[in-house]
N, C-alpha and C. Protein backbone atom coordinates (compact mmCIF):
# COMPACT_ATOMS: atom_id res chain seq x y z
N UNK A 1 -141.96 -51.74 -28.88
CA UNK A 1 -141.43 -51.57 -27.55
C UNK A 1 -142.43 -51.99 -26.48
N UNK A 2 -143.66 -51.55 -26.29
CA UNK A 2 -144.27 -52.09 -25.57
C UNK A 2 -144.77 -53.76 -25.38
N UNK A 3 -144.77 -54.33 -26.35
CA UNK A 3 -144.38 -56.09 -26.43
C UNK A 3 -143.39 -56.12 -26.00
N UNK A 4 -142.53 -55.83 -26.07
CA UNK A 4 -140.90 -56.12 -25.43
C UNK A 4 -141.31 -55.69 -23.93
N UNK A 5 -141.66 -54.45 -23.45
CA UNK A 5 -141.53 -54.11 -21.98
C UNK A 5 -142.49 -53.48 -20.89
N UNK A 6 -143.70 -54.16 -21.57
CA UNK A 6 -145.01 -54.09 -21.13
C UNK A 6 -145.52 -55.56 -21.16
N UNK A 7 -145.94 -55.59 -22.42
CA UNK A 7 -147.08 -56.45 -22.75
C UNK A 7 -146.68 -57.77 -21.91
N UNK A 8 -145.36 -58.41 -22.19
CA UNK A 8 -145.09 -59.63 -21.93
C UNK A 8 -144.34 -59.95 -20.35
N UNK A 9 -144.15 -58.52 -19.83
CA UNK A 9 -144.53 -58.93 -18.33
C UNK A 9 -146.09 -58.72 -17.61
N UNK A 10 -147.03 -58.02 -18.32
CA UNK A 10 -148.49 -58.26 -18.18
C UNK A 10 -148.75 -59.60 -18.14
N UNK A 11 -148.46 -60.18 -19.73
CA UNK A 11 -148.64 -61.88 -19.68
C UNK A 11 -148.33 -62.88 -18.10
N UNK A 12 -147.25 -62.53 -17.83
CA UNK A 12 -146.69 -63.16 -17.00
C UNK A 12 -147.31 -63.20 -15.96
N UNK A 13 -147.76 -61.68 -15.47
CA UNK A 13 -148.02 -61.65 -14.18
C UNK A 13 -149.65 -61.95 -14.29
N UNK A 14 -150.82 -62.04 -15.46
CA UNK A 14 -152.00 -62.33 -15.73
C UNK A 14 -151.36 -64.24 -15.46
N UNK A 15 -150.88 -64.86 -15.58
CA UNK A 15 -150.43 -66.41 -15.87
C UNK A 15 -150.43 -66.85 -14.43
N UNK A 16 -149.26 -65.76 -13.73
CA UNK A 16 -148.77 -65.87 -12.38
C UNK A 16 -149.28 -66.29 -11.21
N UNK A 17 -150.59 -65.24 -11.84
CA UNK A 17 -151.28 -65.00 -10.29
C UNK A 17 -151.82 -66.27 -10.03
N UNK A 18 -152.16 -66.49 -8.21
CA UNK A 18 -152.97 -67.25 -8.15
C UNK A 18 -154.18 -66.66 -7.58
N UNK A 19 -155.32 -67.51 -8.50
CA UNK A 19 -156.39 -66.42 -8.48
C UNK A 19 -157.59 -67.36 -7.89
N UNK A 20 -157.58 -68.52 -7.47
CA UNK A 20 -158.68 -69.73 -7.17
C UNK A 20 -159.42 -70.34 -8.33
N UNK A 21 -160.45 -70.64 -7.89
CA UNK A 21 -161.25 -71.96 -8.59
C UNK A 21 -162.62 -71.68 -8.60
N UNK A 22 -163.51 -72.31 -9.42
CA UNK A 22 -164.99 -72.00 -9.50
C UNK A 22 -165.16 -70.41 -8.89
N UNK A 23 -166.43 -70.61 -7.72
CA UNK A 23 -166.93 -69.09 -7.50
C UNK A 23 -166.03 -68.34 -6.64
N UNK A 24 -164.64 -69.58 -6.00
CA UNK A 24 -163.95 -68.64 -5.33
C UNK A 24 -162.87 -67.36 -6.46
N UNK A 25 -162.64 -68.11 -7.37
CA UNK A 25 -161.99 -67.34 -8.20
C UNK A 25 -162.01 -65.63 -8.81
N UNK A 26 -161.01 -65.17 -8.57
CA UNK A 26 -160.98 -63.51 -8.71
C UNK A 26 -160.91 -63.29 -9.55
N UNK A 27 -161.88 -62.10 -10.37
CA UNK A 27 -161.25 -61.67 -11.65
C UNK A 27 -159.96 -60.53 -11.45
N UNK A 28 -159.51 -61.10 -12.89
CA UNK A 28 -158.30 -60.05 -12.95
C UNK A 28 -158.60 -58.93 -14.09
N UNK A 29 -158.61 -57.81 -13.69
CA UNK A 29 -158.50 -56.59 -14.66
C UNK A 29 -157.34 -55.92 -14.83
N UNK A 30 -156.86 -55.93 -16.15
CA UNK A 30 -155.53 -54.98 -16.71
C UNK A 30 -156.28 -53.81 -17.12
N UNK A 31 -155.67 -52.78 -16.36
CA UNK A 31 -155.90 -51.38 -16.85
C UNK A 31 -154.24 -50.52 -17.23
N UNK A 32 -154.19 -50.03 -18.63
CA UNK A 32 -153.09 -49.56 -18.80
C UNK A 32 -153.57 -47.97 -19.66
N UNK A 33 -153.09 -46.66 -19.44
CA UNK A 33 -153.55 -45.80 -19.97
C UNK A 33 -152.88 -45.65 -21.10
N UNK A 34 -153.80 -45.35 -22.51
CA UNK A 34 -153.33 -45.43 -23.93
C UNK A 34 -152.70 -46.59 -24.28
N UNK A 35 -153.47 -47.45 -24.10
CA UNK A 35 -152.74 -48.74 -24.61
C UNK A 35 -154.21 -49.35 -25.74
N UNK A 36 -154.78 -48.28 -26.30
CA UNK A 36 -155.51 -48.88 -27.40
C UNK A 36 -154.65 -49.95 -28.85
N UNK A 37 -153.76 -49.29 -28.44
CA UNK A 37 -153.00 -50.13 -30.40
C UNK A 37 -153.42 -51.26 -29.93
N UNK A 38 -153.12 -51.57 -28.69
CA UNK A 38 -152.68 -53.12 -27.93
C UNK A 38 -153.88 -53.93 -27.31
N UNK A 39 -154.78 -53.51 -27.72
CA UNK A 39 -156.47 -54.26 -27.22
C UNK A 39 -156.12 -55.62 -27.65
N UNK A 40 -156.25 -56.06 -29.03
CA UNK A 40 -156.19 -57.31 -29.19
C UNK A 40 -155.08 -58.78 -28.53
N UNK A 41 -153.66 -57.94 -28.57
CA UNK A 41 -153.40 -58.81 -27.23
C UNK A 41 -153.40 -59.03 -26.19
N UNK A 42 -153.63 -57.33 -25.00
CA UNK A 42 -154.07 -57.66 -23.74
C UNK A 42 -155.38 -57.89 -23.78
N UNK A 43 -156.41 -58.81 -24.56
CA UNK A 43 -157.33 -59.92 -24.27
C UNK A 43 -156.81 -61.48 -24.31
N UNK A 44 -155.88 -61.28 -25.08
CA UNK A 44 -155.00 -62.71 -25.06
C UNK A 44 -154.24 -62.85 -23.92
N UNK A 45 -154.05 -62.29 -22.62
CA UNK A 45 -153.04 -62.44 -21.78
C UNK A 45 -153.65 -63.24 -20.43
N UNK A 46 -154.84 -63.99 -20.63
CA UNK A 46 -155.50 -64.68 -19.23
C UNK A 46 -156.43 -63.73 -18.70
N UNK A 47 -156.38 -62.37 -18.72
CA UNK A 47 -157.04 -61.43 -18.01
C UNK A 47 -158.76 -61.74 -18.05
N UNK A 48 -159.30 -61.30 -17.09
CA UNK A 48 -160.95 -61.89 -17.20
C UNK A 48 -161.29 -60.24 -18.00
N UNK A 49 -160.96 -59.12 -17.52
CA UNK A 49 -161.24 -57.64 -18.24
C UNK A 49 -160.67 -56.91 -18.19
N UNK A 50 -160.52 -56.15 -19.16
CA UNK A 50 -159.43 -54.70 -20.39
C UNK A 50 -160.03 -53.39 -19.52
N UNK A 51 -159.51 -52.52 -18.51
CA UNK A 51 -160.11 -51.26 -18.09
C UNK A 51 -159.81 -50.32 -19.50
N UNK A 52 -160.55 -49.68 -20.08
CA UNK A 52 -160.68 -48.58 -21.08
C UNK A 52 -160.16 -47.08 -20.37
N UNK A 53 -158.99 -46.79 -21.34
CA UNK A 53 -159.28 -44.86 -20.76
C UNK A 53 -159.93 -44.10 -21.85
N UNK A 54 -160.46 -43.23 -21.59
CA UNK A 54 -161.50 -42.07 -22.14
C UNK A 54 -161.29 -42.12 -23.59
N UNK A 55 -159.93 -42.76 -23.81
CA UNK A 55 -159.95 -41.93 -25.83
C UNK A 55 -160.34 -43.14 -26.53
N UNK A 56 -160.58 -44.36 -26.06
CA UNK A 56 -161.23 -45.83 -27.04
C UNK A 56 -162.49 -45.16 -27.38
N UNK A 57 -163.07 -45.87 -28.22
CA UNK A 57 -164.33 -46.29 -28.01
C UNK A 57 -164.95 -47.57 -27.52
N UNK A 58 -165.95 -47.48 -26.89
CA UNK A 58 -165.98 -48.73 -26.54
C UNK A 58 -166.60 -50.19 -27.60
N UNK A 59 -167.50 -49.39 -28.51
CA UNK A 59 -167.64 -50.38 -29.64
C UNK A 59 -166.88 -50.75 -30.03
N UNK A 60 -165.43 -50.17 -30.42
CA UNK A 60 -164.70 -50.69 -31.46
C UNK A 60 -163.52 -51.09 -31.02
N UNK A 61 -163.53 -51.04 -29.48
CA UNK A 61 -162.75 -51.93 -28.70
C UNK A 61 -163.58 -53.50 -28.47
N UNK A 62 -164.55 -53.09 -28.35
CA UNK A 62 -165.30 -54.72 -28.13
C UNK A 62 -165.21 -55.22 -29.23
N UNK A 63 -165.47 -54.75 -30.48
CA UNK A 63 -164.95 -55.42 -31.76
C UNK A 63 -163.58 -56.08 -31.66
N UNK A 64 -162.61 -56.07 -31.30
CA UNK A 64 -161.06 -55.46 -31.45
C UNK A 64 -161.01 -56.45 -30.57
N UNK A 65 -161.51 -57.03 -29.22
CA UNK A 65 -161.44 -58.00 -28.10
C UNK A 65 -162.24 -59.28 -28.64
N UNK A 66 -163.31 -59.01 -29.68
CA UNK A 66 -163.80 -60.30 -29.85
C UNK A 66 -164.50 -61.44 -28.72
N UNK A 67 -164.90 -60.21 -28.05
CA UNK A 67 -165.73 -61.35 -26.46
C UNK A 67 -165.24 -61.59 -25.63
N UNK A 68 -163.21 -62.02 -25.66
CA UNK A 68 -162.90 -62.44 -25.36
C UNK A 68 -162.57 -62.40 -23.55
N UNK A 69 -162.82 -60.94 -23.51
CA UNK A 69 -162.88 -60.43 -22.11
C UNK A 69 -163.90 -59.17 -22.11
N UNK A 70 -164.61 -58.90 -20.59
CA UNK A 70 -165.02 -57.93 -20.04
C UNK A 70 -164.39 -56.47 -20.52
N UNK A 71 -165.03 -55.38 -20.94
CA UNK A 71 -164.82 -54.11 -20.57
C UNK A 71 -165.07 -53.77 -19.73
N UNK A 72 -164.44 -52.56 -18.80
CA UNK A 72 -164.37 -52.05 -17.73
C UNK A 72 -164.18 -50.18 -18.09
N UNK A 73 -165.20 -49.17 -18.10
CA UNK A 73 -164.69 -48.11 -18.52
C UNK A 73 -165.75 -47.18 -19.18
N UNK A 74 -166.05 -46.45 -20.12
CA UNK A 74 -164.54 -45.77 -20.16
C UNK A 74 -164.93 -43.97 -20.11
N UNK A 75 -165.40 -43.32 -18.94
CA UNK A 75 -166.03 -42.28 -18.77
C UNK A 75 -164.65 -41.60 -19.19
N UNK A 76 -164.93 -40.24 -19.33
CA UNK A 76 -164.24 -38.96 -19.86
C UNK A 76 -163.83 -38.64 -18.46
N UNK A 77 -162.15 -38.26 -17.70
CA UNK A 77 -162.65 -38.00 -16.26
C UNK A 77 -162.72 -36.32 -16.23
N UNK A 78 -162.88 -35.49 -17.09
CA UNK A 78 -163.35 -34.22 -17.07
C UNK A 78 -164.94 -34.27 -17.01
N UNK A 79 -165.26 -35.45 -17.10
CA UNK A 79 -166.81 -35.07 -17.18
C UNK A 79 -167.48 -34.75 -15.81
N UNK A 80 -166.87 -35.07 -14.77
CA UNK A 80 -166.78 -35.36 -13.54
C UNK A 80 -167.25 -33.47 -13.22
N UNK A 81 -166.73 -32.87 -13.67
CA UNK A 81 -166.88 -30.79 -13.79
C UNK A 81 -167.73 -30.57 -14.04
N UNK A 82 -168.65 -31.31 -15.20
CA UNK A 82 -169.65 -30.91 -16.12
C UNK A 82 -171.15 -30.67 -14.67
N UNK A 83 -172.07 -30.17 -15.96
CA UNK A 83 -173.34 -29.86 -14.73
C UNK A 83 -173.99 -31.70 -14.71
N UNK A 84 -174.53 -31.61 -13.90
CA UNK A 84 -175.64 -32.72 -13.15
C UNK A 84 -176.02 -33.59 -14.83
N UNK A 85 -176.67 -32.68 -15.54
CA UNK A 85 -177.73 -32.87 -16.43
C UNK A 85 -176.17 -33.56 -17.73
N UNK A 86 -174.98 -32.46 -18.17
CA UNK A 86 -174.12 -33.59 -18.73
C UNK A 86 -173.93 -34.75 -17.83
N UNK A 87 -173.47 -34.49 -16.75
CA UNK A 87 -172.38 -36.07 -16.11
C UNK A 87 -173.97 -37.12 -16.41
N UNK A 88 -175.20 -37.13 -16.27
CA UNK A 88 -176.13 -38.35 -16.59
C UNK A 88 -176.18 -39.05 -17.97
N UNK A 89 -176.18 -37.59 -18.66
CA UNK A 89 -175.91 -38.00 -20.22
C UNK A 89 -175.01 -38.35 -20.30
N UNK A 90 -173.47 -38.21 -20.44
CA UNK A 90 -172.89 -38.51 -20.54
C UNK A 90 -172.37 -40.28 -20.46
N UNK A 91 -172.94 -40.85 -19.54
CA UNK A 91 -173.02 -41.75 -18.40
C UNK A 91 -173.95 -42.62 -19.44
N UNK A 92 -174.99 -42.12 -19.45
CA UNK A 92 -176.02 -42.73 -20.53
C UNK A 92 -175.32 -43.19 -21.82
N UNK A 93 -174.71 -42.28 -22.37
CA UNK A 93 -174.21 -42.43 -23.63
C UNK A 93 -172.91 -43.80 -23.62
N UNK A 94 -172.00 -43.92 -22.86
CA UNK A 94 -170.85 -44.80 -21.84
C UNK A 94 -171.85 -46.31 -21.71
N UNK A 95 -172.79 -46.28 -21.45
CA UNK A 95 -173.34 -47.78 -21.52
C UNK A 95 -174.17 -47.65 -22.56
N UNK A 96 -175.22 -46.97 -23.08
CA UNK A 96 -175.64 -47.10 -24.42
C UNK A 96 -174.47 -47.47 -25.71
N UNK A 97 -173.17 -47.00 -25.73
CA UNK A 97 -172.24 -47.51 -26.47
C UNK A 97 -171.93 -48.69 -26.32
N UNK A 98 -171.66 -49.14 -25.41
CA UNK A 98 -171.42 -50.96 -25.10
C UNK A 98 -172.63 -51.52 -25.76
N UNK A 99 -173.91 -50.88 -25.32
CA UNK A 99 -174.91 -51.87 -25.47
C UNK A 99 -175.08 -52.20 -27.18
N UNK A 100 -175.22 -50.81 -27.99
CA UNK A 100 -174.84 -51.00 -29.07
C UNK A 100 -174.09 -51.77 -29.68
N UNK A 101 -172.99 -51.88 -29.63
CA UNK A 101 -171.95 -52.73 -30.03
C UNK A 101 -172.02 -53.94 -29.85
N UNK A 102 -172.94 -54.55 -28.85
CA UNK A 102 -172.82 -56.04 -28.09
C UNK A 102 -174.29 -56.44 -28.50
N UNK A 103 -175.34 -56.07 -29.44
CA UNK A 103 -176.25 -57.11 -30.12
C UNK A 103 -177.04 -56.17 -28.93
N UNK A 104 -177.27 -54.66 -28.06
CA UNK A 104 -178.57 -54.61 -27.22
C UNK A 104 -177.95 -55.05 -25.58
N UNK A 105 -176.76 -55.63 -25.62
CA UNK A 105 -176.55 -56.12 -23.87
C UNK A 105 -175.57 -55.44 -23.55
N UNK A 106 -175.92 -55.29 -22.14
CA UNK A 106 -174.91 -54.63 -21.68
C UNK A 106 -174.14 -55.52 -20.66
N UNK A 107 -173.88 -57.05 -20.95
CA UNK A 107 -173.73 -58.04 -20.01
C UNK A 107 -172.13 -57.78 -20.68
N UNK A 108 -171.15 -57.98 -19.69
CA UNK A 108 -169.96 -57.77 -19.98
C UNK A 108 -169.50 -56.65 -19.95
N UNK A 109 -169.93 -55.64 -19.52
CA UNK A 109 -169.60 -54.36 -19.35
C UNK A 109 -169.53 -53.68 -17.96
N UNK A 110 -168.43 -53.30 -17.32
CA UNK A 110 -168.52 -52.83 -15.78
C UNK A 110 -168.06 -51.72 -16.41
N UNK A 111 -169.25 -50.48 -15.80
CA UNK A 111 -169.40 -48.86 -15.92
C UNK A 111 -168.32 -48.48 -15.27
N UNK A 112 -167.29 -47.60 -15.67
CA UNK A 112 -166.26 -47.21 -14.90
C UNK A 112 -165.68 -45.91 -15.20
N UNK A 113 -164.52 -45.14 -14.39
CA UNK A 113 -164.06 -44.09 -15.18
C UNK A 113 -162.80 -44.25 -16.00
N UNK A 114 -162.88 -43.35 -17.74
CA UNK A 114 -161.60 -43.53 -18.05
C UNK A 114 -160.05 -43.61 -17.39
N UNK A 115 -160.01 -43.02 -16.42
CA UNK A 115 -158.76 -42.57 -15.44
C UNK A 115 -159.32 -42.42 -14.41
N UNK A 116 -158.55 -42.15 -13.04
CA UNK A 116 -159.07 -41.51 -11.69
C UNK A 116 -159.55 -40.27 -11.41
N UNK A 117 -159.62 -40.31 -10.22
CA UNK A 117 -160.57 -39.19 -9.56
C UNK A 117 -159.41 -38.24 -9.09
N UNK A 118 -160.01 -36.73 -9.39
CA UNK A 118 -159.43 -35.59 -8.58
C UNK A 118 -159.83 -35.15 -7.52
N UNK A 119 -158.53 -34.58 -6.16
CA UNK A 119 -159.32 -34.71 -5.16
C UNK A 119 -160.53 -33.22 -5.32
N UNK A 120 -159.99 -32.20 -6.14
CA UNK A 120 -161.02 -30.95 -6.12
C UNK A 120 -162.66 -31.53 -6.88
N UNK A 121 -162.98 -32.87 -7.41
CA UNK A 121 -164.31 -33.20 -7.83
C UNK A 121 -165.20 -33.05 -6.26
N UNK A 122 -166.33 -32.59 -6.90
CA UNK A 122 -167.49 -32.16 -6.20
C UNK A 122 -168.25 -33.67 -5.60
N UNK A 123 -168.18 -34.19 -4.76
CA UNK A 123 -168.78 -34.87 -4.28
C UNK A 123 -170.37 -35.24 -4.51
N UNK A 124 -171.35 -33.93 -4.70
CA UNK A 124 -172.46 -34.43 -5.47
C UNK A 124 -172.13 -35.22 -6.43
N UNK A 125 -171.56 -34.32 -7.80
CA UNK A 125 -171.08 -34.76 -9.12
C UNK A 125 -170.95 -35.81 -8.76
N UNK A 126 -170.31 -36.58 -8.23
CA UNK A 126 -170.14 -38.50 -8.46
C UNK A 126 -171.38 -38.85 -7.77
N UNK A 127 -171.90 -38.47 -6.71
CA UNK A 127 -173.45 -38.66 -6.57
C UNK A 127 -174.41 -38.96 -7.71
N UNK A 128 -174.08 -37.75 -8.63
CA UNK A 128 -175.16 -37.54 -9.52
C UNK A 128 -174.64 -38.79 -10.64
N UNK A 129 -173.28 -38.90 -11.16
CA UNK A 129 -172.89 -40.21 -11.83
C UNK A 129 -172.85 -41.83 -11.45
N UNK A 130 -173.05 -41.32 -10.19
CA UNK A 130 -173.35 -42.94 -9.42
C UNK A 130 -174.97 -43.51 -9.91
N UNK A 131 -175.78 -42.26 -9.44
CA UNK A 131 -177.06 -42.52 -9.45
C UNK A 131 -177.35 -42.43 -11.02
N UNK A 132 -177.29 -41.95 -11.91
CA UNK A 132 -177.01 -41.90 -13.12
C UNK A 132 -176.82 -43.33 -13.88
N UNK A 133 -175.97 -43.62 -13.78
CA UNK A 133 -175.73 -45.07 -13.97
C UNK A 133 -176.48 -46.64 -13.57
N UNK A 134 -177.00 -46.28 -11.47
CA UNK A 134 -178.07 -46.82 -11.37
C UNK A 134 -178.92 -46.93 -12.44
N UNK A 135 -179.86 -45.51 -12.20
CA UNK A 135 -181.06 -45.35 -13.07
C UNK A 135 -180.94 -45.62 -14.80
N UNK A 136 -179.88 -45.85 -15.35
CA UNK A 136 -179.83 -45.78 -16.62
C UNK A 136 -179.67 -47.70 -16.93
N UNK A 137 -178.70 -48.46 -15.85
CA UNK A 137 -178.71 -50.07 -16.18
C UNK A 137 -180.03 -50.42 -15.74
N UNK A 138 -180.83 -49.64 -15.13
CA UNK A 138 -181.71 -50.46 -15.14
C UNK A 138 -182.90 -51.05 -16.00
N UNK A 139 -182.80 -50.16 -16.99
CA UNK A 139 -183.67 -50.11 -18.39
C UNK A 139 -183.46 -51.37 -18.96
């Protein structure tokens, strides 16, 4: 069902767009929640990157994509509650998994959250995961 009434108007509208040329050109990211079965063809659909929600992994989605596009993803968005000291680890662990999986790089990987934001999250808390993330790509 979802090939029938997902996937192949994704195709379409990844084909559709007009997106420019050389450096003017936009990337396009498909983000769909629980759509792991379906990794291997929404990398086949033109898309430049696959947004991840919280339940992939990200190794074995990059396996599963074959290079073929960018990950985008894939924080837990309960982690967002957790104290200071989880949301860094946590965060740590979210690009240490890419990096693993990808030979040590973390090139192709935009840090993101599995799902959106609640409006009751603590405003430090994404402070502390913003900066978190800083301090951790930069290694």
């Amino acid at each position: 069902m979802y090939r029938e009434f997902s996937l192949r108007y994704l195709q379409r509208i990844a084909q559709g767009l007009e997106r420019g040329q050389g450096s003017e050109r936009t990337p396009l990211i498909l983000f769909g929640k629980g759509t792991g079965l379906h990794l291997e063809p929404l990398s086949q659909t033109g898309a430049d990157a696959l947004g991840l929600d919280w339940t992939l992994d990200l190794d074995e989605a990059l396996r599963r994509t074959g290079g073929r596009v960018a990950l985008q993803g894939n924080l837990a968005p309960t982690t967002r509650y957790a104290s200071p000291d989880a949301i860094a680890a946590a965060a740590a662990r979210v690009l240490d998994t890419y990096a693993a999986g990808n030979g040590g790089s973390r090139e192709g990987h935009v840090f993101n959250l599995g799902h959106g934001m609640s409006p009751d999250m603590d405003p430090a808390h994404v402070q502390v995961l913003v900066d978190a993330v800083h301090a951790h790509s930069q290694r």
